[in-house]
Every structure is written in C-alpha cells, then in structure tokens.
C-alpha atoms as a PDB file:
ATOM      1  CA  UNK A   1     -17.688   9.168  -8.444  1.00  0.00           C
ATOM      2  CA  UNK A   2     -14.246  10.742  -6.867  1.00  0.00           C
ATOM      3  CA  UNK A   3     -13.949  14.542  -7.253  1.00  0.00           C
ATOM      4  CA  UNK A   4     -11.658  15.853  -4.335  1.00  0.00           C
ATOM      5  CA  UNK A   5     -10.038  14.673  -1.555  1.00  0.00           C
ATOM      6  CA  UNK A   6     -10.360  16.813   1.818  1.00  0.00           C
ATOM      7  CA  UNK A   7      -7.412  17.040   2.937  1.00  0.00           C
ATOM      8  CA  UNK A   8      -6.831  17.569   7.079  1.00  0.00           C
ATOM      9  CA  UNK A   9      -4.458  18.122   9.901  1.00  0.00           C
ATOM     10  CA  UNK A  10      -4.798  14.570  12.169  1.00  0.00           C
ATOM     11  CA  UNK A  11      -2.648  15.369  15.090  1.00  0.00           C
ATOM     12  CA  UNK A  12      -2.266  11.820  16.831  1.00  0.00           C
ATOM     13  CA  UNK A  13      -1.206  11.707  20.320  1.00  0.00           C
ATOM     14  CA  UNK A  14      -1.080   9.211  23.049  1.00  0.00           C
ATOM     15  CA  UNK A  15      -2.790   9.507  26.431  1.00  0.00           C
ATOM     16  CA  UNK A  16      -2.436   7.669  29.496  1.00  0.00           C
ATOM     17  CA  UNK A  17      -6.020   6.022  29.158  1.00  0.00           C
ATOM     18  CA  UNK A  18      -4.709   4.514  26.026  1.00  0.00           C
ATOM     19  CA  UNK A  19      -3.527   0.988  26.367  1.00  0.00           C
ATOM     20  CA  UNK A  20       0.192   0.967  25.788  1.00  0.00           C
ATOM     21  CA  UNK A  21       2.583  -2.258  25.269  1.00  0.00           C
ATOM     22  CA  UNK A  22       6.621  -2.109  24.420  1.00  0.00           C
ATOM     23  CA  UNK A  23       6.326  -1.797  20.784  1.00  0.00           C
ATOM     24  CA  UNK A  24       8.969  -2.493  18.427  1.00  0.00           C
ATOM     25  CA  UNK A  25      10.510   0.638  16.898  1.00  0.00           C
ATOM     26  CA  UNK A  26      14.599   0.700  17.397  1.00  0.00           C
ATOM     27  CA  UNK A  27      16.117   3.927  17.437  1.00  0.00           C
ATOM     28  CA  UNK A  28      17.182   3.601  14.419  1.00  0.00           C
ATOM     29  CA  UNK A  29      14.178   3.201  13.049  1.00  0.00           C
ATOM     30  CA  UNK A  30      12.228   6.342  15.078  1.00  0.00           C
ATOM     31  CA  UNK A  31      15.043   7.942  13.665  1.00  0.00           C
ATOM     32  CA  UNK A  32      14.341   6.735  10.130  1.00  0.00           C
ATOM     33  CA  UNK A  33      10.695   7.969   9.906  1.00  0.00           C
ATOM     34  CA  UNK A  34      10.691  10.968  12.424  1.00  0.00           C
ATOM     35  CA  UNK A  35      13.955  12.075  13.907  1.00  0.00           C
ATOM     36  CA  UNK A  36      16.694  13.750  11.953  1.00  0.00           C
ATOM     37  CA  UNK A  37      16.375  16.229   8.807  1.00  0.00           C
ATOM     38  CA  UNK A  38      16.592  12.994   6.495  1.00  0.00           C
ATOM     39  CA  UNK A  39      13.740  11.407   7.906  1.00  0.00           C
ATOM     40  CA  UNK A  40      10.757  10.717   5.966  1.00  0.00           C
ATOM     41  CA  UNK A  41       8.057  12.793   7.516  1.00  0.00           C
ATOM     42  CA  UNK A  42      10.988  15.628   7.381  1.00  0.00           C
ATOM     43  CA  UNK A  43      10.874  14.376   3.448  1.00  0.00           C
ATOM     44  CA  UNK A  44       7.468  14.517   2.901  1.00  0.00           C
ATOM     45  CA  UNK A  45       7.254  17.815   4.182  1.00  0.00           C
ATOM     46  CA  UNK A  46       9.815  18.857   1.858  1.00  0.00           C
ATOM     47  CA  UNK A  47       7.684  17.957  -1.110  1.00  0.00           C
ATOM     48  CA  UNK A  48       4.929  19.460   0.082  1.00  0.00           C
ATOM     49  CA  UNK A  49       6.524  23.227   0.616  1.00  0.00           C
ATOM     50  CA  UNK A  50       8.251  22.221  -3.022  1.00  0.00           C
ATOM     51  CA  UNK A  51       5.090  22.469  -4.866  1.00  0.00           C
ATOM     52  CA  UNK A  52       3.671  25.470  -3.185  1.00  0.00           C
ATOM     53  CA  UNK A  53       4.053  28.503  -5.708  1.00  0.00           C
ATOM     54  CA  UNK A  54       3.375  31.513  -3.661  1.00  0.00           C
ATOM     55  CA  UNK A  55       6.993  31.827  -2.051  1.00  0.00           C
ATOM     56  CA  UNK A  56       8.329  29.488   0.959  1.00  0.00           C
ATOM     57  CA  UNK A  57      11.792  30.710   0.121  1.00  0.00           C
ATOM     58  CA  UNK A  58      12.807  29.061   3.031  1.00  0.00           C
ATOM     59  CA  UNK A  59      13.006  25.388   1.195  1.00  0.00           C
ATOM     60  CA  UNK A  60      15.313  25.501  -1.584  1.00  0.00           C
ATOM     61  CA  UNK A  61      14.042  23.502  -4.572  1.00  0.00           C
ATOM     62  CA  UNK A  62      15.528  20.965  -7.800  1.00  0.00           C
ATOM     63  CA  UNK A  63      16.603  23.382 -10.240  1.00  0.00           C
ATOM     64  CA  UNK A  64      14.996  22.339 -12.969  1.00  0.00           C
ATOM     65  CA  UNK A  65      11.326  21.897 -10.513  1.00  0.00           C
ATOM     66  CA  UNK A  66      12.424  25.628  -9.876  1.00  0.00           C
ATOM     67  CA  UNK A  67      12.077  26.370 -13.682  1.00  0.00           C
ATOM     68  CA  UNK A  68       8.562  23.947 -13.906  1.00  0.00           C
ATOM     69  CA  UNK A  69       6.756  25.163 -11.162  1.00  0.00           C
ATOM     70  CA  UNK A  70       5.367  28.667 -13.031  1.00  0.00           C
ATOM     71  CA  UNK A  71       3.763  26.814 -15.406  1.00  0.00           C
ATOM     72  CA  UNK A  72       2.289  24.008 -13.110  1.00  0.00           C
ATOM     73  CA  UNK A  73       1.281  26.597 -11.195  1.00  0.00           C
ATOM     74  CA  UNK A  74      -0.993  27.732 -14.104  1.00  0.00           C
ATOM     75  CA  UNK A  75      -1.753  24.668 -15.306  1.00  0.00           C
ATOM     76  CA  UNK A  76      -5.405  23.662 -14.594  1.00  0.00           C
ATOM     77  CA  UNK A  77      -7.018  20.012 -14.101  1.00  0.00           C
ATOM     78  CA  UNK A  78      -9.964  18.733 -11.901  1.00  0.00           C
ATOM     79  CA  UNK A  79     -12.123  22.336 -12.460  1.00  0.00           C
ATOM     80  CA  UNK A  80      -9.506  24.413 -11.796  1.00  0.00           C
ATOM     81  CA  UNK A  81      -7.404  22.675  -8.871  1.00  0.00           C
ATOM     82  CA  UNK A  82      -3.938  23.122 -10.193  1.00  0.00           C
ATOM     83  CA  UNK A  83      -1.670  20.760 -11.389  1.00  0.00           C
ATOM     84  CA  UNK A  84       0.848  21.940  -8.134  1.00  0.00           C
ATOM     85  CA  UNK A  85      -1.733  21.453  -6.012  1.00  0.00           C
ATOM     86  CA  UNK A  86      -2.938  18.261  -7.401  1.00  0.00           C
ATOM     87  CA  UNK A  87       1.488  17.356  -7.061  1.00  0.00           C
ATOM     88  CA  UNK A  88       1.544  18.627  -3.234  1.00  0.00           C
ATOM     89  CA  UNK A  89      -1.460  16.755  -2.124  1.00  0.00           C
ATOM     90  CA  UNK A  90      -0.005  12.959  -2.139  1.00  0.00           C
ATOM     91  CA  UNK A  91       3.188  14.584   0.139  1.00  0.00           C
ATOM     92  CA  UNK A  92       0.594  16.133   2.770  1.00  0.00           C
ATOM     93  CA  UNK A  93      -1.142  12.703   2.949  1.00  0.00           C
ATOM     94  CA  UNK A  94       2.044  10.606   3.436  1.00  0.00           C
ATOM     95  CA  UNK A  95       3.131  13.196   6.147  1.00  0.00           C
ATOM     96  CA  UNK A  96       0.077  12.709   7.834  1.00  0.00           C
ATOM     97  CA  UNK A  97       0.649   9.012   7.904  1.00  0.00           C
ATOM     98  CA  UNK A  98       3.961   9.249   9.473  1.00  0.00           C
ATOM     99  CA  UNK A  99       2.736  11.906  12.202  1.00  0.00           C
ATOM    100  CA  UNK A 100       0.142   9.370  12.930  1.00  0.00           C
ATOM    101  CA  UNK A 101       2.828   6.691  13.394  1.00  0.00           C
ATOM    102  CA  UNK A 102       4.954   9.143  15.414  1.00  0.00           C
ATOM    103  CA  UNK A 103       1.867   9.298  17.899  1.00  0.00           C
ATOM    104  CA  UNK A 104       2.169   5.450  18.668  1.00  0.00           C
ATOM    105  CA  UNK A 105       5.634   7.148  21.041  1.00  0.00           C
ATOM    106  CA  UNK A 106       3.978   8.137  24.395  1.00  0.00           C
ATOM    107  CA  UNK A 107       4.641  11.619  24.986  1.00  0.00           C
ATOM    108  CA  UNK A 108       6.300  11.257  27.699  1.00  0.00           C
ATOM    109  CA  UNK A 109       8.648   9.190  26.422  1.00  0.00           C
ATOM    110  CA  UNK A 110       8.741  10.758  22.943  1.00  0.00           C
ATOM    111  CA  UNK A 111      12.384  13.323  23.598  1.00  0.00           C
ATOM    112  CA  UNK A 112      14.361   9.693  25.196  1.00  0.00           C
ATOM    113  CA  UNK A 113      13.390   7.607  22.398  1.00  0.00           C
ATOM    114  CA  UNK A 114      15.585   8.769  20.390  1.00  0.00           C
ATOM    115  CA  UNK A 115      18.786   8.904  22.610  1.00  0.00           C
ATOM    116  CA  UNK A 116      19.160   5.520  23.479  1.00  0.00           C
ATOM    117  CA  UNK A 117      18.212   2.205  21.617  1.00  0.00           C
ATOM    118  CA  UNK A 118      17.510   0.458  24.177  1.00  0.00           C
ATOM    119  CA  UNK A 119      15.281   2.704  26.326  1.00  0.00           C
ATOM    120  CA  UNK A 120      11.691   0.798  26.832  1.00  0.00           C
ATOM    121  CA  UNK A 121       9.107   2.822  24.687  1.00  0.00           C
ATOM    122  CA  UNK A 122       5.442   3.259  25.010  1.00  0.00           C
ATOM    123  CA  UNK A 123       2.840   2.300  22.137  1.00  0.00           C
ATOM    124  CA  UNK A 124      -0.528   2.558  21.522  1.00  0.00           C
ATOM    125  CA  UNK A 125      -1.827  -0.564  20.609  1.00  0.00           C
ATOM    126  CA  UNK A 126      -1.434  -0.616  16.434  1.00  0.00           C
ATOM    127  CA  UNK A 127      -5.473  -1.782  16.300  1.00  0.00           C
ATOM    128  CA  UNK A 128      -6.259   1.372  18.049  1.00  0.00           C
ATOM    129  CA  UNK A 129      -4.550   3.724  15.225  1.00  0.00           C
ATOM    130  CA  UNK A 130      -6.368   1.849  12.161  1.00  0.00           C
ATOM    131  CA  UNK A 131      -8.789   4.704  11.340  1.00  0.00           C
ATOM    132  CA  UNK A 132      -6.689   6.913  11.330  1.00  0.00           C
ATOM    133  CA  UNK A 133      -4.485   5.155   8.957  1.00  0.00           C
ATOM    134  CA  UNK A 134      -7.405   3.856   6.789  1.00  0.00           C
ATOM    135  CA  UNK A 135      -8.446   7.521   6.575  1.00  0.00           C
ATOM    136  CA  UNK A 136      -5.241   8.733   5.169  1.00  0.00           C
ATOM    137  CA  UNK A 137      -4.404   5.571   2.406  1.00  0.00           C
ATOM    138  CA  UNK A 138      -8.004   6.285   1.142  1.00  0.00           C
ATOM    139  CA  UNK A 139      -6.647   9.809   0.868  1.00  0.00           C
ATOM    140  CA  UNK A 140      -3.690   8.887  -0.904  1.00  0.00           C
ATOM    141  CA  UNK A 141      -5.164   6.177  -3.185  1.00  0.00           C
ATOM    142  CA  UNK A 142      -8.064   8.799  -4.665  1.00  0.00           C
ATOM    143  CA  UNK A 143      -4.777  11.175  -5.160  1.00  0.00           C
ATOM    144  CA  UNK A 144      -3.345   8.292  -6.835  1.00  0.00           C
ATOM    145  CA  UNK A 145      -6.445   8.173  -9.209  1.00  0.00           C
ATOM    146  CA  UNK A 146      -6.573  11.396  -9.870  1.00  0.00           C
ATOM    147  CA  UNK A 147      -3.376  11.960 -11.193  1.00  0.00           C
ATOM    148  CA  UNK A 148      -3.358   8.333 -13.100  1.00  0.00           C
ATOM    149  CA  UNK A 149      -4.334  10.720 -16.423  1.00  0.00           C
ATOM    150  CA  UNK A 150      -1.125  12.671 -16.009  1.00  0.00           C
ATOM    151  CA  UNK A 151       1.441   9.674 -14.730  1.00  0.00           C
ATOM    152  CA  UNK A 152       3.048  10.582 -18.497  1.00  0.00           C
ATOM    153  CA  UNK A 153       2.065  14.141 -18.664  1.00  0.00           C
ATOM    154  CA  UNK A 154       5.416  15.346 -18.125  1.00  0.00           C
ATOM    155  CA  UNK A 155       4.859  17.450 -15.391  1.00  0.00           C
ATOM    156  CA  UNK A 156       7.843  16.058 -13.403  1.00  0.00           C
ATOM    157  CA  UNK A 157      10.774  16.742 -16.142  1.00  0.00           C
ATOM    158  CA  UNK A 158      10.698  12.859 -17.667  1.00  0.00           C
ATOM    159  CA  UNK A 159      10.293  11.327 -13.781  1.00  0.00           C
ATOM    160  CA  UNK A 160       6.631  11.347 -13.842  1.00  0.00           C
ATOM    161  CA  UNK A 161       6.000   7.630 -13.612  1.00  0.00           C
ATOM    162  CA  UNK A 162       8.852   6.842 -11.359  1.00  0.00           C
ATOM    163  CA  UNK A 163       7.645   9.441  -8.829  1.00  0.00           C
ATOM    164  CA  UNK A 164       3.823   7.805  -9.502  1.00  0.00           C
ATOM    165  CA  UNK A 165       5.204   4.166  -8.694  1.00  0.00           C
ATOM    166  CA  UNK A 166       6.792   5.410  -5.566  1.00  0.00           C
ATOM    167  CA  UNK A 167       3.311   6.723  -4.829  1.00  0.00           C
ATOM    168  CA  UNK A 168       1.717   3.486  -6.025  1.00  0.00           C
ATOM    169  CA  UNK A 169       4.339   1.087  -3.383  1.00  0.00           C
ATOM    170  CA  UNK A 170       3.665   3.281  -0.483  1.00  0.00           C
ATOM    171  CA  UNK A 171      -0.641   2.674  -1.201  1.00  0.00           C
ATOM    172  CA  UNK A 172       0.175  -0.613  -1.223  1.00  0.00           C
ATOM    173  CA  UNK A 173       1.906  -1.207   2.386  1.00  0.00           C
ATOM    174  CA  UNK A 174      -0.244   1.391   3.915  1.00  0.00           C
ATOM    175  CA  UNK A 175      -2.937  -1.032   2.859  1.00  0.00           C
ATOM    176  CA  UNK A 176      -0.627  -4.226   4.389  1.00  0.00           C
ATOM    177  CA  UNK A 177       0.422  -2.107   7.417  1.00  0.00           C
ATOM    178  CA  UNK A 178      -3.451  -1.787   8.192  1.00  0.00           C
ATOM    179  CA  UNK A 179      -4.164  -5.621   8.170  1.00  0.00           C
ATOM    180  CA  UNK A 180      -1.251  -6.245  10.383  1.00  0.00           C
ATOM    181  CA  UNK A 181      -2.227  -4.009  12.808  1.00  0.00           C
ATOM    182  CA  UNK A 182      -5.450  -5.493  12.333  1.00  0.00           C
ATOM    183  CA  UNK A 183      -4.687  -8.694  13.598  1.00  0.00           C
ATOM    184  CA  UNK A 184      -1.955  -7.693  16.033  1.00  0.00           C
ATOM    185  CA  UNK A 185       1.242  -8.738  13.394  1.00  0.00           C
ATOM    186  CA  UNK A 186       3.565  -6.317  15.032  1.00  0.00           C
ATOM    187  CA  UNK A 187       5.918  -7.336  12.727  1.00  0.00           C
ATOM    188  CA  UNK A 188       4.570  -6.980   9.509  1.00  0.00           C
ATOM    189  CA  UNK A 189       3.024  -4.040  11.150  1.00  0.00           C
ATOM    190  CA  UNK A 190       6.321  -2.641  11.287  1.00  0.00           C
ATOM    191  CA  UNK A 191       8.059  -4.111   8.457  1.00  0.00           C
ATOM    192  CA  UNK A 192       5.465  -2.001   5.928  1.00  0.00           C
ATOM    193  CA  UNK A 193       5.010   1.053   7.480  1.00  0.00           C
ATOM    194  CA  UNK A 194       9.014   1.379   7.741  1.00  0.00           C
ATOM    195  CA  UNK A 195       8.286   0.653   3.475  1.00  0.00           C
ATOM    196  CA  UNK A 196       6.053   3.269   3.118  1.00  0.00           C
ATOM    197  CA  UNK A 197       9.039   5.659   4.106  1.00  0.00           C
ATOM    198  CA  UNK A 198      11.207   4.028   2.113  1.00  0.00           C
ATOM    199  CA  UNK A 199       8.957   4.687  -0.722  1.00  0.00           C
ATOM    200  CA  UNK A 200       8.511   8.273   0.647  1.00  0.00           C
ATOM    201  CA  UNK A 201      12.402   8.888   0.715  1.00  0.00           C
ATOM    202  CA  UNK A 202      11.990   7.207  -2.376  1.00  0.00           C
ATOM    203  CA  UNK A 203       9.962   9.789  -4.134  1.00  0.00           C
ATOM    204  CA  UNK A 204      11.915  12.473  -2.528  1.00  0.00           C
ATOM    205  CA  UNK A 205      15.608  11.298  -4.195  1.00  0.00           C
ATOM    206  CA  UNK A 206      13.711  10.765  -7.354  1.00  0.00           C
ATOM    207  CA  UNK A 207      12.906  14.675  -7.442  1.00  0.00           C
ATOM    208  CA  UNK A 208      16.608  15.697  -6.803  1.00  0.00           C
ATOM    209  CA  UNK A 209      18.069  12.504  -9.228  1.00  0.00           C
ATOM    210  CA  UNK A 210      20.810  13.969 -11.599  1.00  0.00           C
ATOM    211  CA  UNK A 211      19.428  15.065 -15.610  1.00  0.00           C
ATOM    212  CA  UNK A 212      18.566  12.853 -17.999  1.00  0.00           C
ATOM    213  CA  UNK A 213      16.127  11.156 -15.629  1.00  0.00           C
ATOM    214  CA  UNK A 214      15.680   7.474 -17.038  1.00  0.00           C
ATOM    215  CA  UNK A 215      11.551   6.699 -17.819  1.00  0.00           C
ATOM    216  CA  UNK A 216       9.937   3.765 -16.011  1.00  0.00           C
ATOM    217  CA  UNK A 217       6.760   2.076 -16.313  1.00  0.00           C
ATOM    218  CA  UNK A 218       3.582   2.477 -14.440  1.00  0.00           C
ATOM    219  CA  UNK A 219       2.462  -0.615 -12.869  1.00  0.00           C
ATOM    220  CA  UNK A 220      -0.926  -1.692 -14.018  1.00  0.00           C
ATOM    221  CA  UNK A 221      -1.470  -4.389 -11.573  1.00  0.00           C
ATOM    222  CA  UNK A 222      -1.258  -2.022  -8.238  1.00  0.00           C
ATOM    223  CA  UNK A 223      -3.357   0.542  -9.983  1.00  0.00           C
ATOM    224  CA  UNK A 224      -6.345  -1.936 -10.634  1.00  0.00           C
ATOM    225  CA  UNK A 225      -5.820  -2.914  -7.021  1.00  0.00           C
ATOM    226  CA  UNK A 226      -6.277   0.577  -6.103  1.00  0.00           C
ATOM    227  CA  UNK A 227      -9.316   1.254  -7.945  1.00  0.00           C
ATOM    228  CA  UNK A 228     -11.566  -2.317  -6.564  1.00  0.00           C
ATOM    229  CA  UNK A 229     -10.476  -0.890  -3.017  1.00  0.00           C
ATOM    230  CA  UNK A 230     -11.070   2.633  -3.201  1.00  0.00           C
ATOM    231  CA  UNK A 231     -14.655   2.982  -3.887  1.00  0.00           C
ATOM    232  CA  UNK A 232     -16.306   5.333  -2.044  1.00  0.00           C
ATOM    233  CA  UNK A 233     -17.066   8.909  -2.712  1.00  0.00           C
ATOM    234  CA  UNK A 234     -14.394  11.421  -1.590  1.00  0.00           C
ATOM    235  CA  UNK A 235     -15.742  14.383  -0.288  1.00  0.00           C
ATOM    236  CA  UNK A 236     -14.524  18.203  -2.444  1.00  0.00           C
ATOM    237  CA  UNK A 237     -11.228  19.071  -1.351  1.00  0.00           C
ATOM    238  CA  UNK A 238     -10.465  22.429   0.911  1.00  0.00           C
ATOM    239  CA  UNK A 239      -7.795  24.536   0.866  1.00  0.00           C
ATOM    240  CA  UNK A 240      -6.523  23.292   4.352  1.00  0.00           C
ATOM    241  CA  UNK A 241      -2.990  23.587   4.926  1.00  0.00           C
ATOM    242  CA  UNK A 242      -1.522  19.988   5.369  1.00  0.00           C
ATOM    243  CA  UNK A 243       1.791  20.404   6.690  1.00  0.00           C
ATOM    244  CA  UNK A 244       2.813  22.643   9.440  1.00  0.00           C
ATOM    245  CA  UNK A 245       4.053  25.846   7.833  1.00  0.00           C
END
C-alpha cells in the first residue's frame, strides 16, 4: 500500500576504479541538462524552491503561483503532508535524476566538457548507474500516484493536468532510459534521458505559460502503466531537503 515516498540527496560521482568509455553527450547536450541557468536540473530546482512556503526570496515566482501558494500551503492531503509539499516533491526527484546523469562526466573532466564539443569525455558505464536511476523513477512514479486524486484539483491555476502529463512523459523514459542502459543501447540511452528534460523544461514553461492556461487531458494509458510497475511499498516520507539550498 504506498503512503510516502523518502525522499534523499544521491550525490553520484565518478571514480577512477569505475570503468569509463567515451560516451555520447555533445556539448550541447551537457549543456542542455546541466550547464547554463536554462538547463533542466537548473529547472527542476526552480520548481522545487517555487513550492517552498517559508521564504526563499531569492527565486522569484509566477504571479499568480505567488497568489496560490498561501493556501496550498495550508491545504492538507496524505495525513497532513501539504499539498506544496506533495507539488515540490516530483521537482526534487527529477533533479536527482539529472545529478545522477551529470555524474556519468568524470570529474576530472567535468569543468572542459562544456567548453569544447569535441573534447573526449569520460563515462561511467550507463549499466553501472541503473540503481540509482531505478531508485529515483520509483520515486517519481509513487509521486505520480499520489497526486493522480488531485490531477483536476485545481491546485495549479487550470494547468493541473498539463503539468501532471509532463510528469507522466518523463516516468515513462526514465523507465526506457533504464532498459537501454540495461542492455548497453547508448543511444536510446541517450535519446530518453535527454526526453526526460525535455519533459522537465516542459513542466517548468507550463508554470510560467501566459493566463488563460488551456486544460488538457490526463492520459489514462501511462497512468495504468505506472501503477502494474510500481508495486512495492514506499517507505514514509522525511522532511529531507532535496535540492541544494
């Protein structure tokens, strides 16, 4: 029966007992999930520090999630966990993720991979990272079922269920990005975890998308594929910070 998720700080890191290979992320690409402000584990930390109540005036906010945030600050589910916190717990996991993916970049290497293209970087074998990445998509997909009773509650100023489907997509090729790296696919390997940031950045835009905020619809079929994988007990969750402060 899920009740919480635990939510942790994975710090994945590369050392040189670690097999390594010359793995396939472009600059471009490092630079599209880690490294510039518009990344998406710069993004997902965003919308974490967005639906924290108790100040970070650092990180200015939507304007109408500004106005919303009292009240889902307030507003209790799950035996009191608060419909914030319940909202900030999907961003910690997916910024987990893409720390974990950042850790494939030996550190030595880490500050010239993103200078020049075509400077050989180190990996960690993608086999070698699949707990870790297991660990966090179960993470995200009990999230996911946890807010399922709310994906029309409102919360989000009428972009509920598009924020929820972004959610949904990026479940879905964490789940394909583990089977590739499974079996070694470094290409579908890459090609889904670069779709989980899309879906991330996704997510992100759909917070700061222009009033009136066009409705979509949940989709049904990824949910039920959510719920025959994910079904193992999840553990209560702690009051662990996620993302770096």
């Amino acid at each position: 029966m899920i009740r919480w998720i635990l939510l942790a700080v994975f710090i994945a890191g590369c050392s040189p007992e670690q097999p390594s290979y010359l793995g396939p992320f472009t600059h471009e690409q490092g630079m599209t999930l880690w490294g510039n402000p518009d990344s998406a584990m710069n993004q997902a930390q965003y919308l974490f520090h967005y639906f924290k109540h108790d100040g970070e005036a650092n990180f200015t906010r939507p304007p109408w999630l500004m106005r919303r945030l009292p009240l889902l600050a307030r507003t209790k589910v799950h035996n009191e966990i608060t419909a914030a916190r319940l909202l900030q717990a999907p961003a910690g996991v997916l910024y987990q993720y893409l720390l974990t993916l950042r850790g494939l970049i030996a550190k030595e290497q880490d500050a010239k991979a993103y200078k020049n293209c075509d400077e050989p970087q180190r990996f960690i074998t993608p086999d070698k990272i699949v707990p870790s990445l297991m660990r966090h998509r179960r993470d995200l997909g009990n999230i996911i079922l946890l807010l399922e009773p709310y994906a029309r509650a409102g919360w989000l100023n009428n972009r509920d269920e598009a924020y929820y489907n972004e959610l949904l997509g990026a479940y879905a090729n964490m789940y394909l990005a583990e089977t590739a790296a499974e079996t070694r696919s470094e290409k579908m390997f890459l090609r889904h975890v670069l779709r989980v940031a899309k879906r991330t950045k996704a997510a992100y835009a759909i917070l700061w998308a222009p009033d009136p905020f066009r409705r979509v619809t949940v989709k049904a079929q990824t949910l039920q594929a959510i719920r025959e994988i994910e079904t193992e007990a999840v553990p209560k969750v702690m009051d662990t910070v996620v993302c770096g402060e």
